[in-house]
N, C-alpha and C. Protein backbone atom coordinates (compact mmCIF):
# COMPACT_ATOMS: atom_id res chain seq x y z
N UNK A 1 64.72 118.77 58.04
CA UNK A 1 65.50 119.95 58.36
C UNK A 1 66.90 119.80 57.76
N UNK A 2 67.31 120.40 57.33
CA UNK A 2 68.80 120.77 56.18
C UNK A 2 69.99 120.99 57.35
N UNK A 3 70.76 119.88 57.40
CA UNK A 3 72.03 120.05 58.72
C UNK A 3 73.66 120.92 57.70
N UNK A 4 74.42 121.38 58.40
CA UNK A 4 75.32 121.84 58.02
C UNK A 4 76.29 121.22 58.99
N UNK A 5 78.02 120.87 58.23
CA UNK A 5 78.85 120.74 58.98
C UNK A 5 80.09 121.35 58.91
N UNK A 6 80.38 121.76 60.39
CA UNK A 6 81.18 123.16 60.75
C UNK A 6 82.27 122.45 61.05
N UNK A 7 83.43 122.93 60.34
CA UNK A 7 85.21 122.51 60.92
C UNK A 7 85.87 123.87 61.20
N UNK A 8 86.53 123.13 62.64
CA UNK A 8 87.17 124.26 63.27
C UNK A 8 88.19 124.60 61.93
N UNK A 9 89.03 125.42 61.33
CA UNK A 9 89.81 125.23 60.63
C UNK A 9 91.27 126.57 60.93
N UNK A 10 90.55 127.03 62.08
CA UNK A 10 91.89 127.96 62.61
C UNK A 10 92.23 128.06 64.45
N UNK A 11 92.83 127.90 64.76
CA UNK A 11 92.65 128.44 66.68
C UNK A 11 92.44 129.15 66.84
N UNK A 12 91.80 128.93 68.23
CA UNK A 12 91.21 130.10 68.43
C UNK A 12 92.00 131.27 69.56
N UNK A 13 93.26 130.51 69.83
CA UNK A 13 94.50 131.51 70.14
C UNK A 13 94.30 132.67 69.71
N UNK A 14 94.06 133.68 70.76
CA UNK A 14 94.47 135.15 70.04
C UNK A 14 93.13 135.75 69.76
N UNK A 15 92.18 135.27 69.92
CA UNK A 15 90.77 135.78 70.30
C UNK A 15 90.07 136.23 71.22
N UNK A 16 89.11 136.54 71.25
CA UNK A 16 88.08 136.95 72.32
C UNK A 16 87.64 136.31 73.26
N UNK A 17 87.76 136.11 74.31
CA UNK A 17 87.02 134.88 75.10
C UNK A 17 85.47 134.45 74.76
N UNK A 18 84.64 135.97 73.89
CA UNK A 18 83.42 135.71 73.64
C UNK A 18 83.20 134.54 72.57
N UNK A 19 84.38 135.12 71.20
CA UNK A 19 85.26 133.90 70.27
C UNK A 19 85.05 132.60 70.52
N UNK A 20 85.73 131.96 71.64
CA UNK A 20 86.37 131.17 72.02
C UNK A 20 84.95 130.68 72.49
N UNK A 21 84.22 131.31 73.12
CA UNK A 21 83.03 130.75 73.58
C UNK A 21 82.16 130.24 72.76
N UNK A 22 82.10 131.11 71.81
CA UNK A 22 80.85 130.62 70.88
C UNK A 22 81.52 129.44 69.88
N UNK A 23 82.55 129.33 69.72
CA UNK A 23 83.18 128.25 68.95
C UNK A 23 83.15 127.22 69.66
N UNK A 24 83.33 127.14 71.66
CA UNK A 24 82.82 125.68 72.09
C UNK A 24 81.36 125.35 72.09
N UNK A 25 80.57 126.66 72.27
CA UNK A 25 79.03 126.41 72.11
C UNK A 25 78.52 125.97 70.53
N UNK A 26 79.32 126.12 69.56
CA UNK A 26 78.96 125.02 68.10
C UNK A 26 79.41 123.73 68.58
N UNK A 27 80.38 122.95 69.42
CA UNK A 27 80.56 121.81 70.13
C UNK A 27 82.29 121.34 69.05
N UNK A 28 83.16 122.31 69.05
CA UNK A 28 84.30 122.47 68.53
C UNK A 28 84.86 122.75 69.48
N UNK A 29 86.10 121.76 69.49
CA UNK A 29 87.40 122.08 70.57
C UNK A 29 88.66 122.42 69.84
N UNK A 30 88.80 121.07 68.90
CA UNK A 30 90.17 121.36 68.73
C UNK A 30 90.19 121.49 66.77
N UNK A 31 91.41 122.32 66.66
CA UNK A 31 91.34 123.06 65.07
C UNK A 31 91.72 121.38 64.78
N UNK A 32 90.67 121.59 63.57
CA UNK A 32 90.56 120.19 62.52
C UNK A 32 89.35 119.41 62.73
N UNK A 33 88.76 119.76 64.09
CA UNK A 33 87.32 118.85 64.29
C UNK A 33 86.22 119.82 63.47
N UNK A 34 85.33 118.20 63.33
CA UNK A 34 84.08 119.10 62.74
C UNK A 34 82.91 118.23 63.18
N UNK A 35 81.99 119.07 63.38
CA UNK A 35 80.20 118.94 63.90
C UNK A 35 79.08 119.08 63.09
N UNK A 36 78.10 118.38 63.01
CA UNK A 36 77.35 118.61 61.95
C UNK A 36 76.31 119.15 62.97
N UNK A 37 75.53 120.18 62.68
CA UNK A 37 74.04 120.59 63.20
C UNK A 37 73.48 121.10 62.83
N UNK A 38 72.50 121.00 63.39
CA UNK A 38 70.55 121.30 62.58
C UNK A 38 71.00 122.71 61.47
N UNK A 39 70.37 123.41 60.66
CA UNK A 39 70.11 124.50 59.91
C UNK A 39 69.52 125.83 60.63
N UNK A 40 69.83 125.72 61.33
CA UNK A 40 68.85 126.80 62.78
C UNK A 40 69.05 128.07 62.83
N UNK A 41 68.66 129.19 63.40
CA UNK A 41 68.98 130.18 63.32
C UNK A 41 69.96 130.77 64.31
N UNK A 42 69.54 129.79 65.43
CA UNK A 42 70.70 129.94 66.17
C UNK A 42 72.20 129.52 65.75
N UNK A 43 72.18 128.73 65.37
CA UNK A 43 73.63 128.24 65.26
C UNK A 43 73.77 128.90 63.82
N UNK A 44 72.99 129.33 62.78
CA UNK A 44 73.86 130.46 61.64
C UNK A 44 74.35 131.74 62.44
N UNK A 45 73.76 132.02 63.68
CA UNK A 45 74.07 133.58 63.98
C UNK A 45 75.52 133.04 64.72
N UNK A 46 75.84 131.75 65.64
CA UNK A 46 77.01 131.73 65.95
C UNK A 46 78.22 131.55 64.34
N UNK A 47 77.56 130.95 63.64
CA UNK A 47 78.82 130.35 63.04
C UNK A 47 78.72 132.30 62.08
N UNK A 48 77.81 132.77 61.92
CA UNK A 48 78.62 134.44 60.93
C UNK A 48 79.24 134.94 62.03
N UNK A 49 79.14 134.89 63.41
CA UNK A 49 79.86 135.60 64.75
C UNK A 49 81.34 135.42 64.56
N UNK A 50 81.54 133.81 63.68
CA UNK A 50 82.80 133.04 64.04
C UNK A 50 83.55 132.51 62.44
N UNK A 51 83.01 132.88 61.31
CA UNK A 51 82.96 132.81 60.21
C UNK A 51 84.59 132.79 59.86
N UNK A 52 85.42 133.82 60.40
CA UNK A 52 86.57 133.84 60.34
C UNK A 52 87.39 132.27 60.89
N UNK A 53 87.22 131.63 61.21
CA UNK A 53 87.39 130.36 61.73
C UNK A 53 87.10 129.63 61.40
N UNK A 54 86.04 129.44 60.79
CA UNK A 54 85.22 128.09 60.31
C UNK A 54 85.49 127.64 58.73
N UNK A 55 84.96 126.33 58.59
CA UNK A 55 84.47 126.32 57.37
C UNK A 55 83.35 125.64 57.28
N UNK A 56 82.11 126.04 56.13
CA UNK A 56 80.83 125.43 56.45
C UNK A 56 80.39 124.80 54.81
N UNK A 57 80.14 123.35 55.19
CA UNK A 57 79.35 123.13 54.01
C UNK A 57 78.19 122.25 54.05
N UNK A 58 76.90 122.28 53.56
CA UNK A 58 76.15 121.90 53.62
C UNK A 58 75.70 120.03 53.08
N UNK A 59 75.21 119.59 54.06
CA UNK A 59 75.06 118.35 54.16
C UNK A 59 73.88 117.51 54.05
N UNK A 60 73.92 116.86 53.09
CA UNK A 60 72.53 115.71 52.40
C UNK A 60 72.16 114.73 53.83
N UNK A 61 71.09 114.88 54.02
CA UNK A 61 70.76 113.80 55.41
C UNK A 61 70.05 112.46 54.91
């Protein structure tokens, strides 16, 4: 399975609480951390929800 890893790269100050939610549900707290996880469909529909925030690049396992 093909993992991707997501960095917070903006705060999430000044957002939506829904925002804010789905950016701790990728397992991101603080701007500058980053998480690697599965290729899933779930977690592409959070990270286009949150796209404005992120940065994503794909990762050799």
């Amino acid at each position: 399975m093909a993992k991707i890893k997501i960095t917070l790269v903006k705060s999430v100050i000044g957002y939506s609480e829904q925002q804010r939610k789905t950016v701790r549900s990728l397992g991101l707290t603080k701007t500058g951390r980053s998480v690697i996880q599965n290729d899933t469909p779930d977690i592409l529909g959070k990270v286009k929800k949150v796209n404005h925030l992120l940065k994503v690049e794909e990762v050799d396992s």
